[in-house]
C-alpha atoms as a PDB file:
ATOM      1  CA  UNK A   1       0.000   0.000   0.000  1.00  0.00           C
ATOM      2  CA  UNK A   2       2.985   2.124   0.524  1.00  0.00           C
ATOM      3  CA  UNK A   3       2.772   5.416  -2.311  1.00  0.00           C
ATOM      4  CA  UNK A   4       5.279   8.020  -3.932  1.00  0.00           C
ATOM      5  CA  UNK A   5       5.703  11.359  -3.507  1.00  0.00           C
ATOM      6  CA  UNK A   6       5.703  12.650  -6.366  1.00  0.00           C
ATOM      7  CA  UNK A   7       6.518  16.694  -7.360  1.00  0.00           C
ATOM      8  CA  UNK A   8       4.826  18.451 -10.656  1.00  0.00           C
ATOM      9  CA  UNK A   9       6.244  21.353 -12.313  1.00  0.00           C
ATOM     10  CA  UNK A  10       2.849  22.513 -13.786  1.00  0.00           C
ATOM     11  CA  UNK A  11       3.752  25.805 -15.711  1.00  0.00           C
ATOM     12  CA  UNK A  12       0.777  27.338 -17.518  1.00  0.00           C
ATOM     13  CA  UNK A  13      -2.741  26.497 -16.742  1.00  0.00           C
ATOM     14  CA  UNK A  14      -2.544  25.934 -20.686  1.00  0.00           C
ATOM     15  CA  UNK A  15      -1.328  22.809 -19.957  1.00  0.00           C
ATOM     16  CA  UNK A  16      -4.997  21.558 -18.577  1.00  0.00           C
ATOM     17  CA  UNK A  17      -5.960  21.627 -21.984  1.00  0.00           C
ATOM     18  CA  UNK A  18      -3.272  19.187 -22.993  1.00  0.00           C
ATOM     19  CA  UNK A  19       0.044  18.791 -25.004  1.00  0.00           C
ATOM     20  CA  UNK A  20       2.894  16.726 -24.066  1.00  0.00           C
ATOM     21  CA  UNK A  21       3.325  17.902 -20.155  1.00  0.00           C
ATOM     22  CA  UNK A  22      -0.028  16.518 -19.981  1.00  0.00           C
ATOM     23  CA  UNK A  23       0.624  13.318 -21.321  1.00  0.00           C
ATOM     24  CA  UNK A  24       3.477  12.791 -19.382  1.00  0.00           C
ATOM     25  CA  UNK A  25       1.305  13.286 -16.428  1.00  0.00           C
ATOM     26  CA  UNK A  26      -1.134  10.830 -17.941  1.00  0.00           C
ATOM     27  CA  UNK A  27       1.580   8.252 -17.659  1.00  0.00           C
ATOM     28  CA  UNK A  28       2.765   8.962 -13.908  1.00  0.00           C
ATOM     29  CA  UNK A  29      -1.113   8.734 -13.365  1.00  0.00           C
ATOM     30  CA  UNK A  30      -1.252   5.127 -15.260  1.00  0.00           C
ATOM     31  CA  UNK A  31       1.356   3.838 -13.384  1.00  0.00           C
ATOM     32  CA  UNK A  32       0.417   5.038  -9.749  1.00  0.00           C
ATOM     33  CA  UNK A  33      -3.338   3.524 -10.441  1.00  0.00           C
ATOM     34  CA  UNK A  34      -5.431   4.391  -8.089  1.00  0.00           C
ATOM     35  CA  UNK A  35      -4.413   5.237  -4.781  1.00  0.00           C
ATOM     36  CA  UNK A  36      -6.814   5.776  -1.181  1.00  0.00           C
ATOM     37  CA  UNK A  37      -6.088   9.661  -1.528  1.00  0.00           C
ATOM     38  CA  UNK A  38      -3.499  12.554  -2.342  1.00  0.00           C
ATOM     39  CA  UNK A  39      -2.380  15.190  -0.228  1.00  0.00           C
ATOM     40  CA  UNK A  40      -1.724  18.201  -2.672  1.00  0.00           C
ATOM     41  CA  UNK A  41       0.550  21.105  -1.680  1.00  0.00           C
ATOM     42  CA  UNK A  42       0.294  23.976  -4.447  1.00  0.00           C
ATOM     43  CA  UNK A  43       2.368  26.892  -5.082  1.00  0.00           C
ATOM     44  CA  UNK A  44      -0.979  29.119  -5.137  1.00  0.00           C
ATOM     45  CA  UNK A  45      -2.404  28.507  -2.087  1.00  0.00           C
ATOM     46  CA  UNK A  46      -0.409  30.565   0.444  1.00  0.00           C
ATOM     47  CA  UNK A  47      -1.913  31.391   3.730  1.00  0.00           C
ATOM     48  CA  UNK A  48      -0.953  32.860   7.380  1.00  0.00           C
ATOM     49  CA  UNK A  49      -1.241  29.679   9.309  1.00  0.00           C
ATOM     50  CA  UNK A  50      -1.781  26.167   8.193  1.00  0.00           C
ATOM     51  CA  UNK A  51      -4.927  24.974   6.163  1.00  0.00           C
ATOM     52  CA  UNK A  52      -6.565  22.005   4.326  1.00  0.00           C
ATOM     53  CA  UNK A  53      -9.474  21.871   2.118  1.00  0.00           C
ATOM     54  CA  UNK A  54     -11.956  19.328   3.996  1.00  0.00           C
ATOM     55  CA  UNK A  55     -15.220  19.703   1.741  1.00  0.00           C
ATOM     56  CA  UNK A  56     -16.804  16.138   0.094  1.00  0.00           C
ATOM     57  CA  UNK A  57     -16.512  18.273  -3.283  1.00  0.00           C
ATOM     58  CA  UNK A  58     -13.976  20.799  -3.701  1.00  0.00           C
ATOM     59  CA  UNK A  59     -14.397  23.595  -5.939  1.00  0.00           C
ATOM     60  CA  UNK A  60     -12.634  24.008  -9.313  1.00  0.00           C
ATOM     61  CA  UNK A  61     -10.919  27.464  -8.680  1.00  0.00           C
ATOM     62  CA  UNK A  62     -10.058  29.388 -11.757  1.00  0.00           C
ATOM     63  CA  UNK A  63      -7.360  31.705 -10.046  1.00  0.00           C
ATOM     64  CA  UNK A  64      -5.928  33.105 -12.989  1.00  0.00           C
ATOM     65  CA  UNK A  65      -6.700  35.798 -15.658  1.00  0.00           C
ATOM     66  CA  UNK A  66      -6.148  36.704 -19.484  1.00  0.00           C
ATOM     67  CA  UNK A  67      -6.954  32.820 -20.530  1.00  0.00           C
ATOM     68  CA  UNK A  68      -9.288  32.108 -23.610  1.00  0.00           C
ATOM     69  CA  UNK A  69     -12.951  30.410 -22.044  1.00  0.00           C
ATOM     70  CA  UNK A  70     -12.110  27.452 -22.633  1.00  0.00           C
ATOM     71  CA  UNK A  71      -9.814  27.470 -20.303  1.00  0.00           C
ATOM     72  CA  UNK A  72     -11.807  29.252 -17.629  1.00  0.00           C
ATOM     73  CA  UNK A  73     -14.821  26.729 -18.173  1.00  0.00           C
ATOM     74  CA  UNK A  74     -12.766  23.834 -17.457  1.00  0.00           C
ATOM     75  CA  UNK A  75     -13.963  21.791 -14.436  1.00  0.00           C
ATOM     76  CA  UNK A  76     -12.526  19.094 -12.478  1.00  0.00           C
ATOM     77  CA  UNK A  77     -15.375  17.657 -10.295  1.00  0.00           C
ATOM     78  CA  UNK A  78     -12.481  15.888  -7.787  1.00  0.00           C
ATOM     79  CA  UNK A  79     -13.813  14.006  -4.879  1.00  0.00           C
ATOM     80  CA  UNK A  80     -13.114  15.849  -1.503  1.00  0.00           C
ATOM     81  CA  UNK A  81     -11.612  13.489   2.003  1.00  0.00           C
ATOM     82  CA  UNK A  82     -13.207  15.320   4.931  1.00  0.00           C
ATOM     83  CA  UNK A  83     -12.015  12.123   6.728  1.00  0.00           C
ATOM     84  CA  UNK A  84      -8.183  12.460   5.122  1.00  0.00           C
ATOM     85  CA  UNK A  85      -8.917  16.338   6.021  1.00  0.00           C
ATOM     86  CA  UNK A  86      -9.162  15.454   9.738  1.00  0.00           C
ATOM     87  CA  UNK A  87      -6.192  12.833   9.591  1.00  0.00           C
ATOM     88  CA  UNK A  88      -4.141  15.774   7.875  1.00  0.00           C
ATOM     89  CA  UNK A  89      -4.714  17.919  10.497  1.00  0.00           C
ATOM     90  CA  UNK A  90      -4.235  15.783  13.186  1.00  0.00           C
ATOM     91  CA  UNK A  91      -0.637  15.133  12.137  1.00  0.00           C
ATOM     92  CA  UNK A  92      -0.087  18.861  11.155  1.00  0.00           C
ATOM     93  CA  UNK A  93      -2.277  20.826  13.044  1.00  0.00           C
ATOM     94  CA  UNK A  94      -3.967  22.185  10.093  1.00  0.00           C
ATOM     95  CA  UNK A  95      -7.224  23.856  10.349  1.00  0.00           C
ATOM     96  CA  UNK A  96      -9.996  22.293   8.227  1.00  0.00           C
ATOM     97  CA  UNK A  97     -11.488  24.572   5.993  1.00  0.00           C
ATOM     98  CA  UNK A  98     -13.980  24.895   2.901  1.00  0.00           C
ATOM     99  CA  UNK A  99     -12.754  28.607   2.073  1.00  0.00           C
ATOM    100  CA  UNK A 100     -10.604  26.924  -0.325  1.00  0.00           C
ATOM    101  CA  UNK A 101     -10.540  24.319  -3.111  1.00  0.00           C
ATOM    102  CA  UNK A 102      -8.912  23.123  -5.656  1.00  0.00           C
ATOM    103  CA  UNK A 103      -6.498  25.389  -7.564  1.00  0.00           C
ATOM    104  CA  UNK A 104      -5.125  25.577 -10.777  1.00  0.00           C
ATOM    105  CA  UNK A 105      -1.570  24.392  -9.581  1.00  0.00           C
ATOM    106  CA  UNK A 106      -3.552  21.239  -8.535  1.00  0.00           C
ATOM    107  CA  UNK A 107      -6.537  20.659 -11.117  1.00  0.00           C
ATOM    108  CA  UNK A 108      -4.586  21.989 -14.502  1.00  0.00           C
ATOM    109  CA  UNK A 109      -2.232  18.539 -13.173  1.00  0.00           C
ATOM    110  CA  UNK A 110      -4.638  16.064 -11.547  1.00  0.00           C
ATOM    111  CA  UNK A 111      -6.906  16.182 -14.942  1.00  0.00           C
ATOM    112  CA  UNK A 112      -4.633  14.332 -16.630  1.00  0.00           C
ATOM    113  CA  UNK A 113      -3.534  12.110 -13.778  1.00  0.00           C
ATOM    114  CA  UNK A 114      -6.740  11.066 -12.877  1.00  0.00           C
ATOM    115  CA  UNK A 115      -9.021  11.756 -16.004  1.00  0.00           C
ATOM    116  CA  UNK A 116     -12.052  10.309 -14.114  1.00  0.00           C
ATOM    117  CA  UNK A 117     -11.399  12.413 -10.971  1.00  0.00           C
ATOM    118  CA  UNK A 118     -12.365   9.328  -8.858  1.00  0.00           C
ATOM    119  CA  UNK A 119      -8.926   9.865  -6.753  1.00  0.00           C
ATOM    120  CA  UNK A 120     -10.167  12.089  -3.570  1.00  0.00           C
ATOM    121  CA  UNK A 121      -7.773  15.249  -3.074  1.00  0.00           C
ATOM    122  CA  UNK A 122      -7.228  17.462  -0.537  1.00  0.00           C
ATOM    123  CA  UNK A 123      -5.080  20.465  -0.135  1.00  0.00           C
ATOM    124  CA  UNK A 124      -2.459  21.550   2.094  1.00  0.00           C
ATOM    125  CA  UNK A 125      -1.503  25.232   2.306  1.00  0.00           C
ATOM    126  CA  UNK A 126       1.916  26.972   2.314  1.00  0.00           C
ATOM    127  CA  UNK A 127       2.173  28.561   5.958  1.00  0.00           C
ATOM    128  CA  UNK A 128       3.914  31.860   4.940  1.00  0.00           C
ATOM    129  CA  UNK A 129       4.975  31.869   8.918  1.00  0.00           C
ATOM    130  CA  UNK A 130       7.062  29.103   8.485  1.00  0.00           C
ATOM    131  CA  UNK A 131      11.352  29.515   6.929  1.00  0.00           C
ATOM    132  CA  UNK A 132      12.381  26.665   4.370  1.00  0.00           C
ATOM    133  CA  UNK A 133      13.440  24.508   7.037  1.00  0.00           C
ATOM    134  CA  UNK A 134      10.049  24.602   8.677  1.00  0.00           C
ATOM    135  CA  UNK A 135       8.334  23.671   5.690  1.00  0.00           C
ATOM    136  CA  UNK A 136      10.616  20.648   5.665  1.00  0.00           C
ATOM    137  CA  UNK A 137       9.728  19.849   9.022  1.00  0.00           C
ATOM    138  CA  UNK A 138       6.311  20.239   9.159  1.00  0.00           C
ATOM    139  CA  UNK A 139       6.141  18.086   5.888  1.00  0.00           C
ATOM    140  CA  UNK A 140       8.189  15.042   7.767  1.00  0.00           C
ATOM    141  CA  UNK A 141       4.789  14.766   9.362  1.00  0.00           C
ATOM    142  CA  UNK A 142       2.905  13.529   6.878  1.00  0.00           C
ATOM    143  CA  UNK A 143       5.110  10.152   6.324  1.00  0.00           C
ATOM    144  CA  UNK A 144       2.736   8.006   7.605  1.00  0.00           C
ATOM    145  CA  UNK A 145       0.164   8.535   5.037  1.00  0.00           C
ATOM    146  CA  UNK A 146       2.215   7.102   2.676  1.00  0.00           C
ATOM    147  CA  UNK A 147       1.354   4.152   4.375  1.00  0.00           C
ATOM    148  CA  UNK A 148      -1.909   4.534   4.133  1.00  0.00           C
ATOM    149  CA  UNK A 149      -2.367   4.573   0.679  1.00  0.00           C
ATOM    150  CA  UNK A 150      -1.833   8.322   0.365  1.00  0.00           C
ATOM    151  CA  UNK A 151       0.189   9.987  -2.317  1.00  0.00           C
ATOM    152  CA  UNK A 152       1.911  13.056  -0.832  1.00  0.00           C
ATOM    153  CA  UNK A 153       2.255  15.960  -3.699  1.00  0.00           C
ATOM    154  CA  UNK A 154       3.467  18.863  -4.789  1.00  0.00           C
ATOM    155  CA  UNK A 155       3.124  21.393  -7.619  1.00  0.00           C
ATOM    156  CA  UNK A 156       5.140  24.300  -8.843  1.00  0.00           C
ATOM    157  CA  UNK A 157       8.260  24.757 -10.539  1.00  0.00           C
ATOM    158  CA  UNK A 158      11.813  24.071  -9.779  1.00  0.00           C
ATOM    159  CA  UNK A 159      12.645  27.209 -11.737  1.00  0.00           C
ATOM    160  CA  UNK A 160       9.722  29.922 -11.952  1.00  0.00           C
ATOM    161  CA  UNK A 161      11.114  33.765 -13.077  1.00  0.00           C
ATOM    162  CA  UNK A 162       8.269  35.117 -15.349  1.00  0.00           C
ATOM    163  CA  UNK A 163      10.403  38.079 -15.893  1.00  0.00           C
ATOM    164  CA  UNK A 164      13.131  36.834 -18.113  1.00  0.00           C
ATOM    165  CA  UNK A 165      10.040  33.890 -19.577  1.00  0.00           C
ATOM    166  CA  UNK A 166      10.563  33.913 -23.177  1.00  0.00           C
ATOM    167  CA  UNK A 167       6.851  34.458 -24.592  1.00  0.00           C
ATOM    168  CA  UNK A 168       7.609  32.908 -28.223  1.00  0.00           C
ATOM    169  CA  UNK A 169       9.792  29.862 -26.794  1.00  0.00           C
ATOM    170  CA  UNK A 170      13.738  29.655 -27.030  1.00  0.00           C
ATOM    171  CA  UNK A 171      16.704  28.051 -25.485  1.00  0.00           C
ATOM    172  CA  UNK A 172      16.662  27.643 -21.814  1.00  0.00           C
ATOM    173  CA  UNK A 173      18.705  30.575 -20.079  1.00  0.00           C
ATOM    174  CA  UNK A 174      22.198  28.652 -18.560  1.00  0.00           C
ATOM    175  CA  UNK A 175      21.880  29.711 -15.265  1.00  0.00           C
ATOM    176  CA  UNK A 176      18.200  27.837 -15.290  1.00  0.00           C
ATOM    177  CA  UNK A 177      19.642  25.067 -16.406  1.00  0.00           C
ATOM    178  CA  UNK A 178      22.056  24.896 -14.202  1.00  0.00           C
ATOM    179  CA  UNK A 179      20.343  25.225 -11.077  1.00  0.00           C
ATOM    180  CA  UNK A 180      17.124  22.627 -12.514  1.00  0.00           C
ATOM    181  CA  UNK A 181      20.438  20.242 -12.885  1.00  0.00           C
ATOM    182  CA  UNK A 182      21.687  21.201  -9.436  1.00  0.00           C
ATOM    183  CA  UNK A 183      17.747  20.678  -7.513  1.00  0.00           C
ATOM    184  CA  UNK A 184      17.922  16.903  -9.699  1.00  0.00           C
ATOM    185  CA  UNK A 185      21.439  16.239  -8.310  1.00  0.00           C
ATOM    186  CA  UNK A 186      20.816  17.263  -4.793  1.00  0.00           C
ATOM    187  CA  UNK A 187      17.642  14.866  -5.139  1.00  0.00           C
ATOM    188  CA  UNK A 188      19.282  11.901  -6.227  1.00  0.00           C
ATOM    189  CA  UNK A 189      21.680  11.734  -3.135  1.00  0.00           C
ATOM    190  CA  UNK A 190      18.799  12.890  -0.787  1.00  0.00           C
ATOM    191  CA  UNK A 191      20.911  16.130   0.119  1.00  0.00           C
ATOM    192  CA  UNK A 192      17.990  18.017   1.508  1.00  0.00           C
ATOM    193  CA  UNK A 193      19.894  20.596   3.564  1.00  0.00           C
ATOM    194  CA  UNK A 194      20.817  21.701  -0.049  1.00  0.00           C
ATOM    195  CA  UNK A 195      17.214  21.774  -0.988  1.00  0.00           C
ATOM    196  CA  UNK A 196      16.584  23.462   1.988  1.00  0.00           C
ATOM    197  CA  UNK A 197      19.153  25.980   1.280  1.00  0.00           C
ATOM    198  CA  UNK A 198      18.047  26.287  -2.123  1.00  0.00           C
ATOM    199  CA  UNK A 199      20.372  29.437  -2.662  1.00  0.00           C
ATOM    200  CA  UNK A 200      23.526  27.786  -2.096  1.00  0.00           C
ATOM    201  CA  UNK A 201      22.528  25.531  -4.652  1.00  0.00           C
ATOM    202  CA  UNK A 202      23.970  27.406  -7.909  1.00  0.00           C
ATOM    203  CA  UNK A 203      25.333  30.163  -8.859  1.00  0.00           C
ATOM    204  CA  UNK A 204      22.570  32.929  -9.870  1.00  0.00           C
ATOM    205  CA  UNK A 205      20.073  30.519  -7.804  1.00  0.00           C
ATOM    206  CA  UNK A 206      17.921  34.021  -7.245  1.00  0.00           C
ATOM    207  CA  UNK A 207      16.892  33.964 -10.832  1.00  0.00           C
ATOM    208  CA  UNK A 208      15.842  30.437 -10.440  1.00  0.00           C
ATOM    209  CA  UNK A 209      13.374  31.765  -7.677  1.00  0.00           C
ATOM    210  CA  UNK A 210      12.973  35.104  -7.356  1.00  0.00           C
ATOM    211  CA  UNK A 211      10.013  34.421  -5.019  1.00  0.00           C
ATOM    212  CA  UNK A 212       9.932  31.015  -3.205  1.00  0.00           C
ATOM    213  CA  UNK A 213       6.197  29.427  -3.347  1.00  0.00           C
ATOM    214  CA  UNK A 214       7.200  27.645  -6.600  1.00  0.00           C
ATOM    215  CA  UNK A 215       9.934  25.871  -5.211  1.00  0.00           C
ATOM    216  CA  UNK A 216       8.497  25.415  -1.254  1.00  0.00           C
ATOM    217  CA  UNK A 217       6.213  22.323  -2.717  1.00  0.00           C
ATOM    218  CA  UNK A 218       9.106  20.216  -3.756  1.00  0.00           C
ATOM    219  CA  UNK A 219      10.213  20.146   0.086  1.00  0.00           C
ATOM    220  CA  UNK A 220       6.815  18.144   0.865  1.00  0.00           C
ATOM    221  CA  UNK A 221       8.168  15.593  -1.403  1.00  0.00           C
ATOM    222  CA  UNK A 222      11.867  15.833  -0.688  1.00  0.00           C
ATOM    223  CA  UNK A 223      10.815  15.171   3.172  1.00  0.00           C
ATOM    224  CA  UNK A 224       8.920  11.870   1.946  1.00  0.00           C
ATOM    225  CA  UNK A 225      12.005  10.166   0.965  1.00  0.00           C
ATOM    226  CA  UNK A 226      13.246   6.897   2.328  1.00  0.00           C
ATOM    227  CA  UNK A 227      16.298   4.907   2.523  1.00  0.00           C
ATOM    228  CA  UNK A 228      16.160   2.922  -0.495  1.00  0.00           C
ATOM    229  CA  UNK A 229      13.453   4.555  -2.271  1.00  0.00           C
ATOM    230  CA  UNK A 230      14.248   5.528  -6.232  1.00  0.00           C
ATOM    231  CA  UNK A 231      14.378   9.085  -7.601  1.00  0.00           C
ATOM    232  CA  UNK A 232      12.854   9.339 -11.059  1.00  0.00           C
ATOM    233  CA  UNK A 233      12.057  12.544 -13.316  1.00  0.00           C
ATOM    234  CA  UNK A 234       9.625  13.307 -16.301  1.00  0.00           C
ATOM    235  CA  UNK A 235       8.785  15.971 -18.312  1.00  0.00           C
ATOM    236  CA  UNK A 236      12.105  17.159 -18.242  1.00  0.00           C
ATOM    237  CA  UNK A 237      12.282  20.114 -19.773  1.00  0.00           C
ATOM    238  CA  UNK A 238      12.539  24.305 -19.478  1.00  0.00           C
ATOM    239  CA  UNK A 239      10.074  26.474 -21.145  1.00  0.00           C
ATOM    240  CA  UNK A 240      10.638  30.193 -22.643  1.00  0.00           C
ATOM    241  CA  UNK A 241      14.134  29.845 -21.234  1.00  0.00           C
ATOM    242  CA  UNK A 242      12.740  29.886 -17.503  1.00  0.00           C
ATOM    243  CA  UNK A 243       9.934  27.708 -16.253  1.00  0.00           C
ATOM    244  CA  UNK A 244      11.208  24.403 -15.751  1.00  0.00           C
ATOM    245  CA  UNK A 245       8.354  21.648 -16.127  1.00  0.00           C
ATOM    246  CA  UNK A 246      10.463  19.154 -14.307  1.00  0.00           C
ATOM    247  CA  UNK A 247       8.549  16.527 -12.404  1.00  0.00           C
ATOM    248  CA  UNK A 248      10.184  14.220  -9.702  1.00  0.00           C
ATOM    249  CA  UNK A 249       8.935  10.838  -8.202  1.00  0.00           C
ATOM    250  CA  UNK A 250      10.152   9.268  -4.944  1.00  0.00           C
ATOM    251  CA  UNK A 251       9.311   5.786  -4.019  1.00  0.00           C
END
């Protein structure tokens, strides 16, 4: 019963409507099956204190602008866990909540992972009280669920500057590449002070993240790890020179 962490770097919500991020999601979803639940931290849910979405049917939030309407009509009719809602927040101290639901960070993914939305989901926030370190921490928390048939989750972006995003495409900038090498490296030997530390990581790391809630979700499946569990990657590429779309699965 034991499940992965896995991390997705989810880019545009244009990827909801498909192309081939999407279908490498599709796979990661084929070969996980169906598991009892996921625990979804997203890069755009950011609070002052710790929540997690406990409603039988989360929302399908459309937190974005300047999309066409398809884009905005898309739904994702997910089944809610108020039970894995209370077990969440029992090992975190989370406060149950329906004020939220289910983002684009989380949907735009999980529609191609589960197609059939028959997987329940609920979300964890980012506690903007909280350093790197204590997002680490307060993730070690959740290992049990792993256990319990729970996939622990993440979405965002191991490198995430809009500023310097290239809007008609291009090469991938060097110092982007070098840091989304430096994040896989550090992950492969389970160095997580170095993930923690993420600007020690490369040189120019600051473009990499310029602001943090991008990268934060990758420490809730960094702190999953194991001895002997793999490391594996998909979707392995950078977008407009800056958005990496790297995805990482542990155990």
């Amino acid at each position: 019963m034991r499940q992965p962490a896995v991390f997705f770097g989810h880019g545009s919500p244009l990827n909801a409507l498909g192309g081939p991020h999407a279908e490498g999601w599709r796979r990661v979803g084929e070969d996980l099956g169906k598991p009892a639940g996921v625990v979804m931290v997203s890069a755009h849910w950011e609070t002052q204190g710790l929540g997690v979405t406990a409603q039988e049917r989360p929302p399908t939030l459309h937190d974005f602008g300047n999309f066409g309407p398809e884009l905005h009509a898309m739904q994702y009719p997910a089944l809610g866990s108020p039970a894995l809602a209370r077990r969440v927040a029992e090992l975190t101290g989370a406060v149950q909540t329906d004020s939220w639901g289910l983002d684009h960070g989380t949907w735009s993914v999980l529609a191609h992972v589960w197609p059939e939305a028959d997987v329940p989901i609920v979300q964890l926030s980012l506690d903007r009280r909280l350093d790197a370190r204590g997002h680490f921490e307060l993730a070690r928390r959740l290992k049990p669920l792993r256990d319990e048939g729970v996939v622990i989750a993440g979405s965002g972006d191991f490198v995430h500057n809009l500023r310097t995003w290239k809007r008609d495409g291009g090469e991938a900038y060097g110092w982007a590449v070098a840091f989304n090498d430096a994040v896989k490296a550090a992950l492969m030997r389970g160095d997580h002070d170095a993930l923690i530390d993420w600007v020690g990581l490369a040189e120019d790391a600051q473009l990499s993240v310029p602001t943090d809630e991008h990268f934060l979700p990758l420490l809730y499946v960094a702190a999953q790890a194991e001895p002997g569990d793999d490391v594996s990657f998909f979707n392995d590429v950078i977008e407009g020179g800056s958005i990496s779309m790297t995805g990482v699965r542990i155990g």
